[in-house]
Protein backbone atom coordinates (compact mmCIF):
# COMPACT_ATOMS: atom_id res chain seq x y z
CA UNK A 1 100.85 111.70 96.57
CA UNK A 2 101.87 107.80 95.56
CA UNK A 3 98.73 105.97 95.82
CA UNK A 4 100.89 102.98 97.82
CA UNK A 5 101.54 106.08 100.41
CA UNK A 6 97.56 107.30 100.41
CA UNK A 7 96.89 103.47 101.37
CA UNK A 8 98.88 103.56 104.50
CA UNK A 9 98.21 107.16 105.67
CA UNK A 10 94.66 106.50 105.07
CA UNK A 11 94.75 103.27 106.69
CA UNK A 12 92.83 101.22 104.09
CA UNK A 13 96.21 99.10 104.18
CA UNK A 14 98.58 99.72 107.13
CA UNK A 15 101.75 98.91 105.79
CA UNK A 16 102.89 100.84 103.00
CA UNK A 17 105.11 97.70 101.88
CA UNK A 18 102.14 95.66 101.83
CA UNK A 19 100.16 98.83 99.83
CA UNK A 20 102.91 98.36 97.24
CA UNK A 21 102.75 94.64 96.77
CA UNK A 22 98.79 95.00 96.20
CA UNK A 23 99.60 97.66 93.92
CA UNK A 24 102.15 95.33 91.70
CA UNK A 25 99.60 92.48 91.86
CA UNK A 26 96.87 94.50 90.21
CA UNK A 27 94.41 94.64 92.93
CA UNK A 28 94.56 98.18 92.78
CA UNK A 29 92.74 100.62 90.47
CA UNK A 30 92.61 104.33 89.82
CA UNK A 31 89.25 105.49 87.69
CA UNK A 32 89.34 102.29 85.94
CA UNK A 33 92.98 101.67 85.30
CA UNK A 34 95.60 98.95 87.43
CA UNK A 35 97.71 101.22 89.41
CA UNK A 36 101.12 100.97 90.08
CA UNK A 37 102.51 102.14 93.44
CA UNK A 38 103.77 105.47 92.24
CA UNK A 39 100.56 106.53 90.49
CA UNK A 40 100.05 109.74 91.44
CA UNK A 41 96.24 110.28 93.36
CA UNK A 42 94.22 113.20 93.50
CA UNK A 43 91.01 114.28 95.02
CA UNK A 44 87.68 113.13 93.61
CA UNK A 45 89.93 110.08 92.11
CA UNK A 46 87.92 106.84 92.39
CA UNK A 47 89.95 103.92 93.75
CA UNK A 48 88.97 100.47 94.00
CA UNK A 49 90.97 97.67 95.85
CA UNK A 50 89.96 93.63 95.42
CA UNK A 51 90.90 90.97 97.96
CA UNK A 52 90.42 87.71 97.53
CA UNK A 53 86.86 88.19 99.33
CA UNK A 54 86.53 91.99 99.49
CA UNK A 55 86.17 94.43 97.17
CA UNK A 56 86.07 98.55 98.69
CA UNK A 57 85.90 101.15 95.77
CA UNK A 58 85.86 104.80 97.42
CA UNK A 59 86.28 108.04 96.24
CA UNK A 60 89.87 110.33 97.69
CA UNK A 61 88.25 113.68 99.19
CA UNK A 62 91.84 114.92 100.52
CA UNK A 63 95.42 114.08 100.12
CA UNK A 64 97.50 115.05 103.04
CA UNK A 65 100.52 116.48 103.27
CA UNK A 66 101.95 115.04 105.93
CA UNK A 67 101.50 112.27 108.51
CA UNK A 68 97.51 112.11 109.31
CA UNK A 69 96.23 110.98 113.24
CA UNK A 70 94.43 108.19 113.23
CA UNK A 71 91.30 110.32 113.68
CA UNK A 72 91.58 112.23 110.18
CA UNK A 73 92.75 109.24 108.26
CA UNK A 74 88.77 108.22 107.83
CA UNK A 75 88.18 111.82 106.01
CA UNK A 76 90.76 111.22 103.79
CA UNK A 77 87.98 109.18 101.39
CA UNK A 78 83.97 108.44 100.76
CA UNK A 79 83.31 104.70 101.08
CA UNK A 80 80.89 104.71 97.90
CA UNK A 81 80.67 100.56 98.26
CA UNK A 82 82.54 97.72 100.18
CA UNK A 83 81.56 94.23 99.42
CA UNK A 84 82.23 90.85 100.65
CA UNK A 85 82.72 88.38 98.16
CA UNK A 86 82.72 84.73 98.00
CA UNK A 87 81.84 82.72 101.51
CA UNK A 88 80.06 84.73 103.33
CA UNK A 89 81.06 83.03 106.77
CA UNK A 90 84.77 83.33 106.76
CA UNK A 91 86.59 86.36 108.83
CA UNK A 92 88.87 88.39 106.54
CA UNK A 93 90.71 90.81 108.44
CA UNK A 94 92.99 92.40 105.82
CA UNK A 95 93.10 95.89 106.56
């Protein structure tokens, strides 16, 4: 699966357009490497989006198939860290 479409059906970002435009402004990695929005992900892949004041690195445990509920979409992946960055006392609300 494109990791731009893993984004949205996991719900880490909830538009895939907006998935893809992280993806092409390298704030996207797979095991180390920028990805671009057609990078194929797999399970145990380590993935690590940055945000201006948030970093979330987690590790894919399952790649769907198919359109996930809202209730699955959280075992799609292992938080293994998820950091604010910067001030401390603003409200990000990107996902």
């Amino acid at each position: 699966m494109r990791i731009d479409l893993f984004l949205k059906r996991s719900r880490i970002i909830k538009q895939r357009d907006a998935a893809k435009k992280a993806c092409d402004q390298g704030m996207v990695s797979i095991s180390g490497r920028p990805a671009k929005p057609g990078h194929q992900v797999a399970a145990k892949d380590i993935v690590v989006v940055e945000w201006p004041h948030r970093r979330l690195e987690f590790e894919v445990s399952d790649v769907p198939s198919g359109n996930v509920s809202k209730d699955r979409a959280q075992s799609l992946y292992v938080v293994l860290s998820d950091e604010r960055l910067g001030d401390e006392t603003s409200e990000f609300t990107a996902l």
